[in-house]
Every structure is written in C-alpha cells, then in structure tokens.
Protein backbone atom coordinates (compact mmCIF):
# COMPACT_ATOMS: atom_id res chain seq x y z
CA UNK A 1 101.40 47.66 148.11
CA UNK A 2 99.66 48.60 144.88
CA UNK A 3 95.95 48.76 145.09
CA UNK A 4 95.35 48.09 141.53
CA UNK A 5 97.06 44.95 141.64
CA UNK A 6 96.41 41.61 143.47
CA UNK A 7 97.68 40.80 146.55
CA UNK A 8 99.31 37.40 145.21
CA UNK A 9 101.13 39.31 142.51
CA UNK A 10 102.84 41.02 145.76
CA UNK A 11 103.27 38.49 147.71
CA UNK A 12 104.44 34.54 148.16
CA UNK A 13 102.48 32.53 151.17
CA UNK A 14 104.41 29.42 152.36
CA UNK A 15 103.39 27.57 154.80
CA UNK A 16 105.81 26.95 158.18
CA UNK A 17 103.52 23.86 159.09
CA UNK A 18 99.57 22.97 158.47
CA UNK A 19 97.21 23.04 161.27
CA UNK A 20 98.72 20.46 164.08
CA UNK A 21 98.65 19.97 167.91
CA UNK A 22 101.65 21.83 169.27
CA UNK A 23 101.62 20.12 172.31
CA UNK A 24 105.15 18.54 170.87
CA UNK A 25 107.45 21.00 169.28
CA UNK A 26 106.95 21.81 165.70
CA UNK A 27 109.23 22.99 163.59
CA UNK A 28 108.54 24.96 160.67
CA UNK A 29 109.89 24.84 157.07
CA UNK A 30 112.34 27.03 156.08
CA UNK A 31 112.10 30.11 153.65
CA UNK A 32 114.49 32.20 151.53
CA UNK A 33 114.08 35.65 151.31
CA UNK A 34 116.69 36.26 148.29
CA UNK A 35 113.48 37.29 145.83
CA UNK A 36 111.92 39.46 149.09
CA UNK A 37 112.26 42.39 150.84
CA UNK A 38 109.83 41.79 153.47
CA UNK A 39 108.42 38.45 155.98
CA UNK A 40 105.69 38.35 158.28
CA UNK A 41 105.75 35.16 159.92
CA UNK A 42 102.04 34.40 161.08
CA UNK A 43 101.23 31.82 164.02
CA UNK A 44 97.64 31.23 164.82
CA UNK A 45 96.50 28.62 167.16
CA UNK A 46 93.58 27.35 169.21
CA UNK A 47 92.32 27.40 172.58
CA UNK A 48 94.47 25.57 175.19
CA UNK A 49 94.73 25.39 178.87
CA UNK A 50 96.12 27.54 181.61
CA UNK A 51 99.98 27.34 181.98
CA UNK A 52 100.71 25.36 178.25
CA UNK A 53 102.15 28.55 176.53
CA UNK A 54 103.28 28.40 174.14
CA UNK A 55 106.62 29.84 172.76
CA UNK A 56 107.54 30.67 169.34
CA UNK A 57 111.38 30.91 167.96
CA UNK A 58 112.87 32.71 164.96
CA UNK A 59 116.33 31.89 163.57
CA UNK A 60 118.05 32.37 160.37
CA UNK A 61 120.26 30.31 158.44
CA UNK A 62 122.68 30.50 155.31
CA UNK A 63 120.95 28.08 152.84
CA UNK A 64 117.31 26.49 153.04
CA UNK A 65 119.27 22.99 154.40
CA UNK A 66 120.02 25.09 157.65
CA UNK A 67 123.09 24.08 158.12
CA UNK A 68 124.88 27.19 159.82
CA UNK A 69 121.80 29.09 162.21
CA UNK A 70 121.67 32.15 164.47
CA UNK A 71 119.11 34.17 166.41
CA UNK A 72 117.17 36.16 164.47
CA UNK A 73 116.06 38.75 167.35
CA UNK A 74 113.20 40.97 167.41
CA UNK A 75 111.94 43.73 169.76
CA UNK A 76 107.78 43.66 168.24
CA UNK A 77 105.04 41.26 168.00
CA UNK A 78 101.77 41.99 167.29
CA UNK A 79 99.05 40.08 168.81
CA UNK A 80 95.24 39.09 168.60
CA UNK A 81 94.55 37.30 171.87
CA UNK A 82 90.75 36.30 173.22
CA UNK A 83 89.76 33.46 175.36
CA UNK A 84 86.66 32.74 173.52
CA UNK A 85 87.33 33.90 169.58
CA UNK A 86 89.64 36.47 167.35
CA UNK A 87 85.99 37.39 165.97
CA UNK A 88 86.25 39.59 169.05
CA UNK A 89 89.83 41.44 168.20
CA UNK A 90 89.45 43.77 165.47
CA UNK A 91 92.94 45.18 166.39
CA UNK A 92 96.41 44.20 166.87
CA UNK A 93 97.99 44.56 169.92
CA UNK A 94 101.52 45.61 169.28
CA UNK A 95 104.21 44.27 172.18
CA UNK A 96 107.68 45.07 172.95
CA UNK A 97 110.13 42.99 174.30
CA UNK A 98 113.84 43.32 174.84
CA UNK A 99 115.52 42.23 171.89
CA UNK A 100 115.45 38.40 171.46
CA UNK A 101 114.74 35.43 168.95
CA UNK A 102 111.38 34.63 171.50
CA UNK A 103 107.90 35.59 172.21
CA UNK A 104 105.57 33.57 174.28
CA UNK A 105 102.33 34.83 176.59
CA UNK A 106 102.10 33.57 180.09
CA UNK A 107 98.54 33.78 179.00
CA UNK A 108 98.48 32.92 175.95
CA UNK A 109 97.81 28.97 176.72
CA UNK A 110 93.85 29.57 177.53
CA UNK A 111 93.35 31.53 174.55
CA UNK A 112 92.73 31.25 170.72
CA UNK A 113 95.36 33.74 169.40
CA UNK A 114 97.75 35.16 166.39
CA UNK A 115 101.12 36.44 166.59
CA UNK A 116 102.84 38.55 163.89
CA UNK A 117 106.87 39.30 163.78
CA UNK A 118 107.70 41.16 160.58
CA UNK A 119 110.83 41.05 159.46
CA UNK A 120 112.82 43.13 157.15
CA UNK A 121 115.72 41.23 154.37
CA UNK A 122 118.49 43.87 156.47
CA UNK A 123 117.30 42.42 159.78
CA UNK A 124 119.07 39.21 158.51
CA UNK A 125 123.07 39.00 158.89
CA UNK A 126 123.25 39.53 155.14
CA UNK A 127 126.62 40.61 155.26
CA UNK A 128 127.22 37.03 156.53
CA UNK A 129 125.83 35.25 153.77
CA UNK A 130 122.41 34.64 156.09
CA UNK A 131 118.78 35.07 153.72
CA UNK A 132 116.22 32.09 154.98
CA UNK A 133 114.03 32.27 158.07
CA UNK A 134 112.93 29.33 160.08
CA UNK A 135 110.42 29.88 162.83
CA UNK A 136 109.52 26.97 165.26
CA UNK A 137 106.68 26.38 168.31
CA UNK A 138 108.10 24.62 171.69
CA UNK A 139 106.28 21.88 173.48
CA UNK A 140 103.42 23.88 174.38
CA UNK A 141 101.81 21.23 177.15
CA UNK A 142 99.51 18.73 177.75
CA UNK A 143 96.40 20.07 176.30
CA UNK A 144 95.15 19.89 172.34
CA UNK A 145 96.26 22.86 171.31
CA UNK A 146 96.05 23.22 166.87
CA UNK A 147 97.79 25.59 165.20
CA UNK A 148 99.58 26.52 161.97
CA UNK A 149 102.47 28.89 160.91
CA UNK A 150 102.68 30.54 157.87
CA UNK A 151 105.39 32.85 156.14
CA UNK A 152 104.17 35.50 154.33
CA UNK A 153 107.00 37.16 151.53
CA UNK A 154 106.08 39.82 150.86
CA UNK A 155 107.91 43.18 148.47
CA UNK A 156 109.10 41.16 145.85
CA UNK A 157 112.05 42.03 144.01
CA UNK A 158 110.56 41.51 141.22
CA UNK A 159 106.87 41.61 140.83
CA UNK A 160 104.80 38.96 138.63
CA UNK A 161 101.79 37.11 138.12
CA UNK A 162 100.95 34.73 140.99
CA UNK A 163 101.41 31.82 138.89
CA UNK A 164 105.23 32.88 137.95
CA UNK A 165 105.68 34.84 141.42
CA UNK A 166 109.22 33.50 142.51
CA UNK A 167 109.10 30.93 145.27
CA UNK A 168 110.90 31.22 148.46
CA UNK A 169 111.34 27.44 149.21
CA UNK A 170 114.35 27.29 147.56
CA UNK A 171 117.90 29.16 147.58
C-alpha cells in the first residue's frame, strides 16, 4: 500500500453482517472482487461460553445472487484470541489447517476473538467464471455471543478517491 495515500483510496470495507448474536447462523452478504485483487474477510466476536464455537465458512459464487457456489478453501487464519480482551493481543497468531472452506477453535467459544482469512482474486475458480466471496458463522450455541463480519477489498484495480472507490456489492 502507498503510504502517502489514504487507506480508503486503497481499499473498499463492506460489511458481511453488523454486530449480532451468532448463536443462530448468520450469513453474510456477498462481495465481488471483479474491481480487487485482494480480500481479508474479518470476524470479530464477543465472549461466549465453553463448548459454543463457533465456526466460520467461506464459499464463492459466480454472480453476487449466488446462484452456482463452491468451497473456497484455505490453509491460514490468523487469530487474536483472549478470554478477557484483544487489548491483551498485540499479535496475530497465524494457524494452519489442512486445506478447507472452515476454521473454528474448540476454544474459541469462552473467548473475545478475531479471525483473518486473506484471500487472493487467483484463489477464486476464475477460470470458471467464479469472482464474489460469501463468508457465513454456524449456530454457535446457547450463549449471547455478538459479533460482526466484515470484507475488506483491498488492491484495487483501479485506485480512486474513497468517495468514487468502486464498490464490490455489485457484479
């Protein structure tokens, strides 16, 4: 990123769903990376309870309706976890999984946390006609458990003033 610009002339922030209890499933809106190299889909929730993880999935889709999905797998998440505030975390945590469109924490439930999955445009099955992302949260339990998701586009195609910055909410 250029330093001697701002950060909203480099990036588009959509929201995936405001602050909510997740303890139904929540799915998140869907964005199109056609104007964007680059996604970091952000989840950041509240203290829970022991045992209601919960579990976020990534798939990607040919159009914003969603009409034809896949997996979208990834191997890394990075991670703030703390059972009493992220104030404590200064760093991320980075984890590796096996390749899959999943990530939860069997501890996760009892803490306040954020999880990061970047994604690249190529990670997408763009030879298949596939450029939106769509990440959702499963029932994650009994407990009051608030969080929000955000997308975060990011190496714009082209690069512009924030207020002309092209959106990613449509194809």
């Amino acid at each position: 990123m250029n330093p001697n610009v701002s950060i909203l002339e480099q990036c588009q922030i959509v929201s995936g769903f405001a602050p909510i209890n997740i303890g139904t499933a929540r799915t998140g809106d869907v964005v199109c990376m056609k104007n964007y190299r680059r996604c970091l889909v952000l989840f950041h929730k509240g203290i829970g309870a022991q045992g209601d993880d919960p579990t976020i999935t990534v798939l990607q889709g040919t159009d914003i309706a969603f009409g034809t999905t896949k997996a979208l797998n990834f191997t890394t998440v990075y991670v703030k976890q703390d059972p009493t505030s992220l104030g404590d975390v200064a760093q991320w945590t980075k984890v590796t999984q096996s390749a899959g469109n999943t990530y939860t924490d069997d501890t996760s439930g009892e803490q306040a946390a954020m999880w990061a999955i970047d994604f690249k445009a190529e990670d997408l099955d763009i030879a298949n006609g596939y450029d939106c992302i769509r990440a959702s949260i499963g029932d994650a339990g009994t407990t009051t458990q608030i969080a929000a998701l955000e997308y975060v586009l990011y190496d714009p195609i082209q690069m512009m003033a924030p207020e002309n910055m092209l959106g990613a909410i449509t194809d």
